[in-house]
C-alpha atoms as a PDB file:
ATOM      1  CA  UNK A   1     -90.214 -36.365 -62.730  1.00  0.00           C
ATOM      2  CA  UNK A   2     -92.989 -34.258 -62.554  1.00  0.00           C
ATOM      3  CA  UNK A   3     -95.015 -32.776 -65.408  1.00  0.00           C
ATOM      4  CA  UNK A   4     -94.324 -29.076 -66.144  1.00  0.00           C
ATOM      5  CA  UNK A   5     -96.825 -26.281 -66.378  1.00  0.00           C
ATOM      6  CA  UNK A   6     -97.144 -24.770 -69.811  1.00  0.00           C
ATOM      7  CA  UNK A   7     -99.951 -22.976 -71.641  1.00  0.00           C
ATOM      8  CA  UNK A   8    -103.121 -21.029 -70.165  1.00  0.00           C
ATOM      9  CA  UNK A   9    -104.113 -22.360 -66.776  1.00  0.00           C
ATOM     10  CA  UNK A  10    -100.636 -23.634 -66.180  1.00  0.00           C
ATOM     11  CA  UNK A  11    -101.971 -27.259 -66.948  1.00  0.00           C
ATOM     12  CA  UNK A  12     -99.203 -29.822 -66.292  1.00  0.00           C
ATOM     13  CA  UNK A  13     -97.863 -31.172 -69.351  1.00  0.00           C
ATOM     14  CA  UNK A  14     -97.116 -34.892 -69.239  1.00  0.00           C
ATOM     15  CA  UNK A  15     -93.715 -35.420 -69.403  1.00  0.00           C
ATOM     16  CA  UNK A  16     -91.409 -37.475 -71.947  1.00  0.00           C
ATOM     17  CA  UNK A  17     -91.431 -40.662 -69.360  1.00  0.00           C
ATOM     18  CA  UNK A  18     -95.582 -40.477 -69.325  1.00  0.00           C
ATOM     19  CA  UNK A  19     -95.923 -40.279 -72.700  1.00  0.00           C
ATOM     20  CA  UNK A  20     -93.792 -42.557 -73.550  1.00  0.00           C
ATOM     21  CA  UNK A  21     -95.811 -44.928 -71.029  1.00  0.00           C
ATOM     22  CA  UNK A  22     -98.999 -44.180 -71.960  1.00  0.00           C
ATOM     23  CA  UNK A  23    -101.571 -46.336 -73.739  1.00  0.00           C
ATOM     24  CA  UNK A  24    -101.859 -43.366 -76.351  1.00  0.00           C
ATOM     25  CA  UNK A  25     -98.675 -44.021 -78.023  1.00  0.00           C
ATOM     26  CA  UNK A  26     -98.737 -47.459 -77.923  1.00  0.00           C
ATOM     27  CA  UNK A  27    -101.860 -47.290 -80.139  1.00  0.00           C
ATOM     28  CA  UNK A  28     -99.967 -44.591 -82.200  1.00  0.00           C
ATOM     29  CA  UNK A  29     -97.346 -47.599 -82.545  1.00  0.00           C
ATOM     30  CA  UNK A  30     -99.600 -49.595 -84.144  1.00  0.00           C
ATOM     31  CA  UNK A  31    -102.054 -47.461 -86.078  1.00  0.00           C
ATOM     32  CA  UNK A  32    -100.735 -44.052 -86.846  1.00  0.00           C
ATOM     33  CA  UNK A  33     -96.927 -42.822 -85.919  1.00  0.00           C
ATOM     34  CA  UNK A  34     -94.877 -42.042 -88.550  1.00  0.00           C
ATOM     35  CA  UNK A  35     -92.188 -43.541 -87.736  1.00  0.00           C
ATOM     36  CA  UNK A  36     -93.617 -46.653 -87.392  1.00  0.00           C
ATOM     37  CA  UNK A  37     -95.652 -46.682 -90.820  1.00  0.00           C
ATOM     38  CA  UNK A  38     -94.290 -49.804 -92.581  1.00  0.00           C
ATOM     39  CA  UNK A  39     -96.133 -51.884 -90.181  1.00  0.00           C
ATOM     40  CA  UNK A  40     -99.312 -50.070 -89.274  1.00  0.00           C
ATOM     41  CA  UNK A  41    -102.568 -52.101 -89.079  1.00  0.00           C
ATOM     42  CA  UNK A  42    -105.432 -51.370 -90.758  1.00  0.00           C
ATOM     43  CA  UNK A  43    -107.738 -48.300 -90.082  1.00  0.00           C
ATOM     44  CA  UNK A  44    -110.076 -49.781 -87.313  1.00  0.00           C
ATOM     45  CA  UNK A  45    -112.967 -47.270 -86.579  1.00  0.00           C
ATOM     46  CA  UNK A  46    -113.445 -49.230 -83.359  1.00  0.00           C
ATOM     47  CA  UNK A  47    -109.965 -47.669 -82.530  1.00  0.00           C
ATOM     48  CA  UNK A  48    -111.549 -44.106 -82.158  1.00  0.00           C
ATOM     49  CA  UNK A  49    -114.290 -45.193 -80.594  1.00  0.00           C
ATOM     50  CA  UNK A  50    -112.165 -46.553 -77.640  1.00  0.00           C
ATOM     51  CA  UNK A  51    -110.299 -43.475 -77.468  1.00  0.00           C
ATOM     52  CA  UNK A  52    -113.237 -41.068 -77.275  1.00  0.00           C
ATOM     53  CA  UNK A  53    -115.480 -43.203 -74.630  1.00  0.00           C
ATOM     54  CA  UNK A  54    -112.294 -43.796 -72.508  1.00  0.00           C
ATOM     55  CA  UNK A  55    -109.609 -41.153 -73.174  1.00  0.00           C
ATOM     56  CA  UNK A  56    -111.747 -38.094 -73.791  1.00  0.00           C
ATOM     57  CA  UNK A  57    -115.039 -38.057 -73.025  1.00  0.00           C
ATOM     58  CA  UNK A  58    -114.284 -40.848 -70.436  1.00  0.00           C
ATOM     59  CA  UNK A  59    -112.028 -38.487 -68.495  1.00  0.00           C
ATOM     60  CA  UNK A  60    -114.295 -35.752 -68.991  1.00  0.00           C
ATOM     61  CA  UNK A  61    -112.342 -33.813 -71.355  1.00  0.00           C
ATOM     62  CA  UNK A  62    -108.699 -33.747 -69.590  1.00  0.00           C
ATOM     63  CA  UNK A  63    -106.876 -31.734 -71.025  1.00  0.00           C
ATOM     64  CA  UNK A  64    -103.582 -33.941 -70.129  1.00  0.00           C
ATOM     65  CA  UNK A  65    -105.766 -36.773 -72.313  1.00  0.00           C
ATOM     66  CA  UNK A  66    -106.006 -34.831 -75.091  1.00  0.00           C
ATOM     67  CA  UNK A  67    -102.142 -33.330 -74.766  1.00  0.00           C
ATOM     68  CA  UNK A  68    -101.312 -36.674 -75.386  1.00  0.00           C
ATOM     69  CA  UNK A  69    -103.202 -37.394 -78.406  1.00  0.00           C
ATOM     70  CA  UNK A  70    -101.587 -34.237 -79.900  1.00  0.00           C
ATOM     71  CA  UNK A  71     -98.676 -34.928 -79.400  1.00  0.00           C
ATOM     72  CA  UNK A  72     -98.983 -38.066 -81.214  1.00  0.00           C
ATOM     73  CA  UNK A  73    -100.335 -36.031 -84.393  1.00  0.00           C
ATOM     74  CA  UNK A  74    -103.365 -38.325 -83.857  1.00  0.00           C
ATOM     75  CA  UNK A  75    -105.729 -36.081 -85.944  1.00  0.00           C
ATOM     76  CA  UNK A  76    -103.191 -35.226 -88.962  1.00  0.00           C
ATOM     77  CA  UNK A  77    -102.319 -38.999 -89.173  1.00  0.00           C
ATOM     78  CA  UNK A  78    -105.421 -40.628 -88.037  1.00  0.00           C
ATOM     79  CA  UNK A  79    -108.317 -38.852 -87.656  1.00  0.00           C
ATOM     80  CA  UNK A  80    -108.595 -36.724 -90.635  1.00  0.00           C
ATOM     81  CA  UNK A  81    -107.135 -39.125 -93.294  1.00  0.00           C
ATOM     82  CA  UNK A  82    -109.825 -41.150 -92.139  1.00  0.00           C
ATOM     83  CA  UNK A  83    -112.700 -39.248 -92.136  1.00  0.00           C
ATOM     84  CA  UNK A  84    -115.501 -40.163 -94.805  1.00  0.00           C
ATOM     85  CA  UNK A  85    -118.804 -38.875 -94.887  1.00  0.00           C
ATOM     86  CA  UNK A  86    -121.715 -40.989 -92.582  1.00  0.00           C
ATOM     87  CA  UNK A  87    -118.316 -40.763 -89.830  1.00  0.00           C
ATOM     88  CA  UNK A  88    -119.507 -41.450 -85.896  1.00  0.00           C
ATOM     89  CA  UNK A  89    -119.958 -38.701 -83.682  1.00  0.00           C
ATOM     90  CA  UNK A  90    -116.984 -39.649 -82.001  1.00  0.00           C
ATOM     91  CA  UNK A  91    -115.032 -39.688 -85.146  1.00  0.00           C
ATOM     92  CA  UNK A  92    -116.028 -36.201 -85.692  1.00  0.00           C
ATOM     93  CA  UNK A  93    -116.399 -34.898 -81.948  1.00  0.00           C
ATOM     94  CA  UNK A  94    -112.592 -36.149 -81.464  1.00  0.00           C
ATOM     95  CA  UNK A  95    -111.405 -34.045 -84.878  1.00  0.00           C
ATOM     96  CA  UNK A  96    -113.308 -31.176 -83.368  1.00  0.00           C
ATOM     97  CA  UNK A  97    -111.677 -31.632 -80.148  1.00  0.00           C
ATOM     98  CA  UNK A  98    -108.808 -31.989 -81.593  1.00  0.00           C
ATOM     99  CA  UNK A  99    -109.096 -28.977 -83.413  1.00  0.00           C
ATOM    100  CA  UNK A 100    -109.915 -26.792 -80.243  1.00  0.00           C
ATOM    101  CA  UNK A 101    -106.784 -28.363 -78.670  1.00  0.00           C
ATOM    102  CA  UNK A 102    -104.229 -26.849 -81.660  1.00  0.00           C
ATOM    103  CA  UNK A 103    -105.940 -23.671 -81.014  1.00  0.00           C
ATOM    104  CA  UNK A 104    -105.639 -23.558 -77.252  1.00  0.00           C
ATOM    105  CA  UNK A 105    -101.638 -24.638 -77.774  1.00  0.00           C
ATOM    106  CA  UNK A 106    -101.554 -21.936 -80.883  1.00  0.00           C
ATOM    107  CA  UNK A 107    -100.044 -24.302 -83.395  1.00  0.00           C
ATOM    108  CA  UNK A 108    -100.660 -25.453 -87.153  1.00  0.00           C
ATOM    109  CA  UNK A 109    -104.625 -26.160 -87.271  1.00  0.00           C
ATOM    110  CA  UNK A 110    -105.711 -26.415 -90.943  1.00  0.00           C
ATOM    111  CA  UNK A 111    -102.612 -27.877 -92.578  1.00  0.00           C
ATOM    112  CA  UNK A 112    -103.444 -31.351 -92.895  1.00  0.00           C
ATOM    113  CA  UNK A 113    -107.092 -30.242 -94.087  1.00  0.00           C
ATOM    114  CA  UNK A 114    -105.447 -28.262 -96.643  1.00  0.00           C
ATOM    115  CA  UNK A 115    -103.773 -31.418 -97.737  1.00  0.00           C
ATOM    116  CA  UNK A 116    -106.859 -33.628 -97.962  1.00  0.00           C
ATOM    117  CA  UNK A 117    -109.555 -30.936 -98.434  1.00  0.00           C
ATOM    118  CA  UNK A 118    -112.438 -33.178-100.360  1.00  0.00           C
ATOM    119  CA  UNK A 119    -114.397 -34.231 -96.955  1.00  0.00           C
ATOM    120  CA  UNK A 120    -114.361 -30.961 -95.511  1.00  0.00           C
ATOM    121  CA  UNK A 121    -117.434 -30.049 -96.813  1.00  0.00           C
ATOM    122  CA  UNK A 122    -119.252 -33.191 -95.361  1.00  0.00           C
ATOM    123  CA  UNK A 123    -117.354 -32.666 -91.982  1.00  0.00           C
ATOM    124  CA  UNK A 124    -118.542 -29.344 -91.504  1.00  0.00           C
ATOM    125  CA  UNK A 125    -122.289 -30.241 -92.639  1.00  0.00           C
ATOM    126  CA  UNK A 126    -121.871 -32.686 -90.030  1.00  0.00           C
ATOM    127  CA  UNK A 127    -120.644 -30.669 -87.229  1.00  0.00           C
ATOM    128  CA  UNK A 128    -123.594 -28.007 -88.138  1.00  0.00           C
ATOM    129  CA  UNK A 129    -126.277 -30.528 -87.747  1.00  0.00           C
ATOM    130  CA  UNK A 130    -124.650 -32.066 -84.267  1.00  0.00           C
ATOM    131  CA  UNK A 131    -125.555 -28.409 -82.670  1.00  0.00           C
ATOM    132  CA  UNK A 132    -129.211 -29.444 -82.416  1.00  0.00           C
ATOM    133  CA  UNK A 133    -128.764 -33.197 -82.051  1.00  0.00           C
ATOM    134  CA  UNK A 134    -130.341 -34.876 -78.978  1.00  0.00           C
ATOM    135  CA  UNK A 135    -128.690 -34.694 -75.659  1.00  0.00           C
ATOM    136  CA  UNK A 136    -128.812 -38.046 -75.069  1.00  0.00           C
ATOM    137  CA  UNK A 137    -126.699 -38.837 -78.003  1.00  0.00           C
ATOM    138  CA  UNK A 138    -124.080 -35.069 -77.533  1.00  0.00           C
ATOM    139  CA  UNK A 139    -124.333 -33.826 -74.416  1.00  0.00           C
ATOM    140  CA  UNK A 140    -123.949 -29.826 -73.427  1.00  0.00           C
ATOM    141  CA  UNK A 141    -120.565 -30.528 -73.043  1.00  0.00           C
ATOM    142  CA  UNK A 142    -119.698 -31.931 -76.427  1.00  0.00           C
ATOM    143  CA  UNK A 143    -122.139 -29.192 -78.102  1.00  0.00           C
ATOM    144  CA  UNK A 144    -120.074 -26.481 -76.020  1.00  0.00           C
ATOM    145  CA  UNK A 145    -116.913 -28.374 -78.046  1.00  0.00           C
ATOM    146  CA  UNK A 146    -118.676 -27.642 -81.211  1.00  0.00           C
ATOM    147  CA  UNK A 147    -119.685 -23.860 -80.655  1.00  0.00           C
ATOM    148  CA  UNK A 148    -115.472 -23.781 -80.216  1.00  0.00           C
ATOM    149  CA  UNK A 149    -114.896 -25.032 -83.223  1.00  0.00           C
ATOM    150  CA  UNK A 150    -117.621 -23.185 -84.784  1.00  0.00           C
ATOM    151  CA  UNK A 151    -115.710 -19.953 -83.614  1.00  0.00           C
ATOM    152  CA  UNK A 152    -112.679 -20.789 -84.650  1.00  0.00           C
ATOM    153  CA  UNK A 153    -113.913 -21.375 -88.174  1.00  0.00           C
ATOM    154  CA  UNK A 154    -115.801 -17.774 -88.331  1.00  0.00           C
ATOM    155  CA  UNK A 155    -111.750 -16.309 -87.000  1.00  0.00           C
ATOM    156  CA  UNK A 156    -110.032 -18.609 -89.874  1.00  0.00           C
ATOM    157  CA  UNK A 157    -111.921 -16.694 -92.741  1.00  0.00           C
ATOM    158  CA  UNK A 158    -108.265 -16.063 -94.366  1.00  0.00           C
ATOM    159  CA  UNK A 159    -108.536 -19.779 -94.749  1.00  0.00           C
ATOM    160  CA  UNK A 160    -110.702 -20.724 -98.249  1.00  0.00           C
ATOM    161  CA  UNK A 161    -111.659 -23.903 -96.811  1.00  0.00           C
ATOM    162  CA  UNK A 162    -113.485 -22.178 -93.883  1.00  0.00           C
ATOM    163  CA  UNK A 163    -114.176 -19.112 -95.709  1.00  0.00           C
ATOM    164  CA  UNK A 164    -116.246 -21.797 -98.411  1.00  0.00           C
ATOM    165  CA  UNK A 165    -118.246 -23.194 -95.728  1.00  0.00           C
ATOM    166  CA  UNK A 166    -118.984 -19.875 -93.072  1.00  0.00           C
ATOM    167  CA  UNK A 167    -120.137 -17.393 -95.719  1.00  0.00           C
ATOM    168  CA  UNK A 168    -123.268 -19.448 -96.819  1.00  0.00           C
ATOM    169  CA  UNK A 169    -124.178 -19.031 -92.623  1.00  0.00           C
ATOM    170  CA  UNK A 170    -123.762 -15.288 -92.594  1.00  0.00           C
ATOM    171  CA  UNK A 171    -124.640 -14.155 -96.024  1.00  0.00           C
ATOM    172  CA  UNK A 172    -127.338 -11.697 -96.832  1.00  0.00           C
ATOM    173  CA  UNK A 173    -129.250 -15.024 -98.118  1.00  0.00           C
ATOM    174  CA  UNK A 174    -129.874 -15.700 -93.891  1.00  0.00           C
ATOM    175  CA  UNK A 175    -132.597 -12.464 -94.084  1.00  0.00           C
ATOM    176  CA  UNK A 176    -134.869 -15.214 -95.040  1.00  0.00           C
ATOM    177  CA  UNK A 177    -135.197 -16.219 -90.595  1.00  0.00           C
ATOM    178  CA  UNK A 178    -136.406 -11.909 -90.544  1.00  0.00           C
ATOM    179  CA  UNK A 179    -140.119 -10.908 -90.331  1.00  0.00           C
ATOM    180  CA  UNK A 180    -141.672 -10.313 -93.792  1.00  0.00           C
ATOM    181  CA  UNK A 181    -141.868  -6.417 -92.112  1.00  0.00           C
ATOM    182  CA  UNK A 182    -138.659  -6.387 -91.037  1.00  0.00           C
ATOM    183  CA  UNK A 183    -137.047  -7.696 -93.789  1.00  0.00           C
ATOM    184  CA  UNK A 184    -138.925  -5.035 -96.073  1.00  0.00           C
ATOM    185  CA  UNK A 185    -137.989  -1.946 -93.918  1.00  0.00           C
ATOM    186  CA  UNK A 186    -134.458  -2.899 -94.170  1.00  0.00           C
ATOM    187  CA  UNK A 187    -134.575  -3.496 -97.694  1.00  0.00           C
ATOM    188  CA  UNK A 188    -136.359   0.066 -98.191  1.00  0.00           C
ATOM    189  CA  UNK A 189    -132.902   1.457 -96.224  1.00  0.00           C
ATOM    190  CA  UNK A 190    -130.889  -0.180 -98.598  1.00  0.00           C
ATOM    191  CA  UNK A 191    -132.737  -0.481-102.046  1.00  0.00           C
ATOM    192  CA  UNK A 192    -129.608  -2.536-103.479  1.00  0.00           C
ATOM    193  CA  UNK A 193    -130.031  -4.942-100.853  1.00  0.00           C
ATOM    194  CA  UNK A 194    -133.574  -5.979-102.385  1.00  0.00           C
ATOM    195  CA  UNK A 195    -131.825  -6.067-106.067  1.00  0.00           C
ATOM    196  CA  UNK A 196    -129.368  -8.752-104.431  1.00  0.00           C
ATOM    197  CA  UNK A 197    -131.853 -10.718-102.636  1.00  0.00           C
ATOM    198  CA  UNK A 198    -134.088 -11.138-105.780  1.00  0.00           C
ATOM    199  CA  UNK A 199    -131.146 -12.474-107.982  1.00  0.00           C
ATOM    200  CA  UNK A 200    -130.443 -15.061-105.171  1.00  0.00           C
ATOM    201  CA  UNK A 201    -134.153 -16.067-105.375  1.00  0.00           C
ATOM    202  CA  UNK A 202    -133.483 -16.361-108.880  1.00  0.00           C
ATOM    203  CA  UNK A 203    -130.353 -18.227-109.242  1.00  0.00           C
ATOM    204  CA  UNK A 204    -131.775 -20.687-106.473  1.00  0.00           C
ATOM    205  CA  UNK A 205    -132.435 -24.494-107.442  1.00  0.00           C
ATOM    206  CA  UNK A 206    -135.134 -26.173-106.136  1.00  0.00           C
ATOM    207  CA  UNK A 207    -133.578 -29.452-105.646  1.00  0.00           C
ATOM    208  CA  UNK A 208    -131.035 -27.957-103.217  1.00  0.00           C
ATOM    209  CA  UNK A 209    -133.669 -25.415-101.425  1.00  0.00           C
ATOM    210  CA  UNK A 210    -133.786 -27.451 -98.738  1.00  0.00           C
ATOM    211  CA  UNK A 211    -130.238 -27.589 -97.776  1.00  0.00           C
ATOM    212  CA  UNK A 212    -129.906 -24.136 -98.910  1.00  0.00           C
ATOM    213  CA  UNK A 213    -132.662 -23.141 -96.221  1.00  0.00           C
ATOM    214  CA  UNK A 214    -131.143 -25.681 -93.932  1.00  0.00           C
ATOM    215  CA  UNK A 215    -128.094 -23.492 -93.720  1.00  0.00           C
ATOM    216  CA  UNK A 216    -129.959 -20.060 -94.099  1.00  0.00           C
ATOM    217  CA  UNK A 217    -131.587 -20.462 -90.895  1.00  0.00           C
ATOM    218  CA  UNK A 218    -128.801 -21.989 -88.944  1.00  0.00           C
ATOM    219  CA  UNK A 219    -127.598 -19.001 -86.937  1.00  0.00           C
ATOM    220  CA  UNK A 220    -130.721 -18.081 -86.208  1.00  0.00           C
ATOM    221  CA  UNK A 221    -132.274 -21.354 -84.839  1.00  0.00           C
ATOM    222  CA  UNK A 222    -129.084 -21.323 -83.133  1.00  0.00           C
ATOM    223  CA  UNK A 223    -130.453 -18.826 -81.669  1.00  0.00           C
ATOM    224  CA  UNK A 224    -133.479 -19.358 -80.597  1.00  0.00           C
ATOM    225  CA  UNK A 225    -131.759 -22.993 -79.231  1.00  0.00           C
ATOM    226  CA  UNK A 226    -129.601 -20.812 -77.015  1.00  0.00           C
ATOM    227  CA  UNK A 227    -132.597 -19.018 -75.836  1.00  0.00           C
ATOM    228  CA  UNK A 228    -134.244 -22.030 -74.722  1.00  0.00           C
ATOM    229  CA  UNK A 229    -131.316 -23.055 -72.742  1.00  0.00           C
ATOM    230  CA  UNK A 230    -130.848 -20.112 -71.094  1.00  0.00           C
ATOM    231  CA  UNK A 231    -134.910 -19.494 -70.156  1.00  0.00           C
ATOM    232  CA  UNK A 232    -134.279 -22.999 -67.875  1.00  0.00           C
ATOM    233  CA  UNK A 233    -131.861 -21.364 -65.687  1.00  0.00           C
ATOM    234  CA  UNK A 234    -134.020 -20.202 -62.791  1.00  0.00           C
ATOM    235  CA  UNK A 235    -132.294 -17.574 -60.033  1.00  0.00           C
ATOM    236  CA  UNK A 236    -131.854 -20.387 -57.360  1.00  0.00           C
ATOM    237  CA  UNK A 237    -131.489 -23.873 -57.042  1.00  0.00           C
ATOM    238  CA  UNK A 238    -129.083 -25.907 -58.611  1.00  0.00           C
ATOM    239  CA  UNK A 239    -127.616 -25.107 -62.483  1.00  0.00           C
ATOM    240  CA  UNK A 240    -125.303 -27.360 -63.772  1.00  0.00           C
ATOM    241  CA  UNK A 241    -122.309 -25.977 -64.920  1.00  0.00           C
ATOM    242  CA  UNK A 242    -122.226 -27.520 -68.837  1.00  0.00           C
ATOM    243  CA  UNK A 243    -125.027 -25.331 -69.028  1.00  0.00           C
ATOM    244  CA  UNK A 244    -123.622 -22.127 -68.078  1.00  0.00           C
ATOM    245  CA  UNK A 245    -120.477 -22.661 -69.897  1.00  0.00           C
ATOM    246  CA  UNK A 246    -122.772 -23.500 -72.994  1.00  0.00           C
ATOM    247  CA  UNK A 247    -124.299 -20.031 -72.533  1.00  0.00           C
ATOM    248  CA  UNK A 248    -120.954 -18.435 -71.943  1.00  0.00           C
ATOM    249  CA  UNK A 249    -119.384 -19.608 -74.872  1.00  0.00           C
ATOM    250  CA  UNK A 250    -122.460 -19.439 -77.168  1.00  0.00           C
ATOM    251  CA  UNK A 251    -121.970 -15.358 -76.203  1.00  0.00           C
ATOM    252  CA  UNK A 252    -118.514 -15.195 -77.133  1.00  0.00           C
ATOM    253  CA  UNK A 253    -119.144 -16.383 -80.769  1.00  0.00           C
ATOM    254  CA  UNK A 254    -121.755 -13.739 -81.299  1.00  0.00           C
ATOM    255  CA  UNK A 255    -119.581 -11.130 -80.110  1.00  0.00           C
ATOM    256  CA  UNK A 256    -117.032 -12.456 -82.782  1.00  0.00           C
ATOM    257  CA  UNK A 257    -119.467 -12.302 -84.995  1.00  0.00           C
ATOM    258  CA  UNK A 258    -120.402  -9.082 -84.453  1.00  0.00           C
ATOM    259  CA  UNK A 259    -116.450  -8.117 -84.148  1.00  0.00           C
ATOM    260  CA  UNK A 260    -115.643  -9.201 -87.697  1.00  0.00           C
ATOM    261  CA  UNK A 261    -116.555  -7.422 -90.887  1.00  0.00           C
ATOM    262  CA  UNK A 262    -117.728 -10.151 -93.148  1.00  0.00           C
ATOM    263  CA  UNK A 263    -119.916 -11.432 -90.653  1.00  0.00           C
ATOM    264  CA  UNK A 264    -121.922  -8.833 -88.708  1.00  0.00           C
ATOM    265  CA  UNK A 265    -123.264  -6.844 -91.932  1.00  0.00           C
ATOM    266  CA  UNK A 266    -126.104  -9.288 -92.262  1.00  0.00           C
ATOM    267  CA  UNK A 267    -125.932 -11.126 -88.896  1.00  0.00           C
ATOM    268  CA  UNK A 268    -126.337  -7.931 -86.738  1.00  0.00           C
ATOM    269  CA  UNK A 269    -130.047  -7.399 -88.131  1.00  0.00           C
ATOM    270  CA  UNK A 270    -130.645 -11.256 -87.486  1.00  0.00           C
ATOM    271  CA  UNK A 271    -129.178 -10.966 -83.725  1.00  0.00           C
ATOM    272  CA  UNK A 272    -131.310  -7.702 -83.266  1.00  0.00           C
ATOM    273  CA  UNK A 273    -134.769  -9.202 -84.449  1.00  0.00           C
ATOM    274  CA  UNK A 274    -135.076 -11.905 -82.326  1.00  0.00           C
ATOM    275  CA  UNK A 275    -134.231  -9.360 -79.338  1.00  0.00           C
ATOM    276  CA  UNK A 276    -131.675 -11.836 -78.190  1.00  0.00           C
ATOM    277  CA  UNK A 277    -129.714  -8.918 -75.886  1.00  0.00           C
ATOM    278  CA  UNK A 278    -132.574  -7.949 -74.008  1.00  0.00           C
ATOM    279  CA  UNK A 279    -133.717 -11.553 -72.859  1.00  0.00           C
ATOM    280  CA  UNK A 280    -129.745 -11.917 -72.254  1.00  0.00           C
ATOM    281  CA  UNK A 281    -130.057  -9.191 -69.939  1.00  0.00           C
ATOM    282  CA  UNK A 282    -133.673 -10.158 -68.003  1.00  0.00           C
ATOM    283  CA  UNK A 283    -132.437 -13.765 -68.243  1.00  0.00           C
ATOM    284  CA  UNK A 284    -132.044 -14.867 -64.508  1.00  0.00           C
ATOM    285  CA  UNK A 285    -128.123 -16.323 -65.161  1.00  0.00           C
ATOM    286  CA  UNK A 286    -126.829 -12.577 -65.072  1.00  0.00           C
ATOM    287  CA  UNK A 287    -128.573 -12.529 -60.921  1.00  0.00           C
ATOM    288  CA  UNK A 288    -126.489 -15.903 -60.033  1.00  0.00           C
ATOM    289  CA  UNK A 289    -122.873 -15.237 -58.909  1.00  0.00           C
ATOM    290  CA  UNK A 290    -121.961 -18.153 -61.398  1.00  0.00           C
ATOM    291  CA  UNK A 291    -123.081 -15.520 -64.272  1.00  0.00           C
ATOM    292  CA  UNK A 292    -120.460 -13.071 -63.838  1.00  0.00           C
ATOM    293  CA  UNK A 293    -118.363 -14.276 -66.648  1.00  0.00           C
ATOM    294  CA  UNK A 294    -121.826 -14.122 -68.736  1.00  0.00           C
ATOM    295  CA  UNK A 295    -122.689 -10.557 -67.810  1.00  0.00           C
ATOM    296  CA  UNK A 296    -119.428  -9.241 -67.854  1.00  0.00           C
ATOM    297  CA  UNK A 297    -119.763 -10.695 -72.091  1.00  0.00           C
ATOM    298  CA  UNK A 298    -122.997  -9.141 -72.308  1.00  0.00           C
ATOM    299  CA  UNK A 299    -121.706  -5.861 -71.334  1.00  0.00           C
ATOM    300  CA  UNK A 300    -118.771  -5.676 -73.653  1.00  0.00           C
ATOM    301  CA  UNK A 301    -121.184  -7.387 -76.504  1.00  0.00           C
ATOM    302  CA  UNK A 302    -123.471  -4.950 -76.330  1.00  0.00           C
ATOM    303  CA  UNK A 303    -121.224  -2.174 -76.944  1.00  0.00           C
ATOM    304  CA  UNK A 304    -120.021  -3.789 -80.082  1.00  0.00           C
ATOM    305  CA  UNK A 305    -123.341  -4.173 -81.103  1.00  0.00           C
ATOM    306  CA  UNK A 306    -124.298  -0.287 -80.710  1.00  0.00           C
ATOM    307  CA  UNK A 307    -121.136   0.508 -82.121  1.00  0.00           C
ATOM    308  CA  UNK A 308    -122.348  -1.656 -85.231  1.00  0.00           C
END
């Protein structure tokens, strides 16, 4: 029996027969599936790490891979319950994957965090600091995963768990990546801005002013990491395509950025000084027929960005 075609792209979903067959859920049987709890063995980490190197990453991302760890509830029986801070990168690249796949099928993400909130924190910290972690050690493609997630946790403000974590990235606390100059002529626009920013320099500890910073700066070095990515891209020869779909996406979170009200108040002056629209549009990926997608973004960026 063939597998039908559900969801965006029409990607075949395995059927009951494959799933049923596949090495997945024979792991599930043994490790995770609820109805085969009272004789689980014990949490192996090695377990995940087989499943990332051979059933995700090791088949580049399928899709039909990853169906099939859903539908096993693999991260809300596994993954997350699991999770302790100093995780593997593949512990936490699968529960971001994982993540991105709930999202892309539209069902119940942040239940089972709800449930077990107390490592969220951590988790997130984690993902943060994976954006500018070697490629050797998380490819484009993986970091591509984590911009996804990233999105999807600036879109689940309505979610305190998310809300916690995003508003220390976008808060007026992030004017510290401005110019000294630009940063005063903004706060001579909006005196009350200045009155804020002083009582956050005074409520600030200096034990945790380097994490504090840390975060401050994210978006911005974000950024300029973005920037550096896309100044490789030359208007011929070869371009590898993690690299334009790390550019691609990278633009659709700052247009969501820019799209939602608790983010783009402080953000938008952030985006604007480091001129990141204009070297979007002299960058050379907007002259390559694979940068349609990318300039077609731009465009419809830029307008919410004048709007704003």
């Amino acid at each position: 029996m063939a597998g039908q075609t559900s969801g965006p792209g029409n990607i075949a979903v395995p059927t009951i027969e494959q799933i049923s067959a596949d090495r997945i859920t024979e792991l599930a049987e043994k490790y995770w599936a609820p109805h085969s709890k009272e004789k689980h063995l014990d949490f192996d980490p090695n377990v995940i790490e087989d499943i990332y190197m051979q059933d995700i990453r090791g088949s580049n991302f399928s899709i039909r891979r990853i169906m099939v760890l859903e539908f096993s509830q693999y991260l809300e029986n596994y993954l997350w319950p699991n999770y302790k801070p100093g995780a593997s990168y593949s512990h936490m690249l699968s529960i971001v994957i994982m993540v991105n796949e709930k999202f892309r099928e539209r069902v119940q993400v942040w239940q089972a965090f709800r449930k077990l909130d107390e490592h969220f924190p951590d988790f997130f910290q984690q993902v943060l600091r994976a954006c500018f972690e070697d490629e050797l050690l998380i490819n484009l493609r993986e970091q591509t995963s984590l911009l996804f997630f990233l999105n999807h946790c600036f879109n689940s403000m309505e979610e305190a768990l998310c809300r916690d974590q995003v508003k220390r990235l976008v808060s007026l606390s992030m004017w510290i990546s401005l110019q000294p100059a630009r940063r005063e002529y903004e706060f001579r626009k909006y005196p009350k801005w200045k009155k804020y920013w002083k009582a956050i320099q005074r409520k600030d500890k200096p034990e945790q002013m380097e994490m504090l910073t840390w975060e401050r700066t994210f978006l911005h070095r974000l950024m300029l990491k973005f920037l550096s990515i896309l100044d490789t891209i030359t208007v011929d020869g070869i371009c590898p395509n993690d690299k334009i779909h790390y550019c691609e996406r990278f633009l659709e979170l700052l247009i969501d950025l820019e799209a939602l009200l608790p983010t783009r108040r402080f953000f938008n002056t952030v985006l604007d000084d480091c001129h990141l629209v204009v070297r979007c549009q002299l960058s050379a990926l907007i002259k390559r027929p694979e940068g349609h997608l990318f300039s077609q973004s731009l465009i419809s960026g830029r307008v919410n960005i004048l709007q704003n």
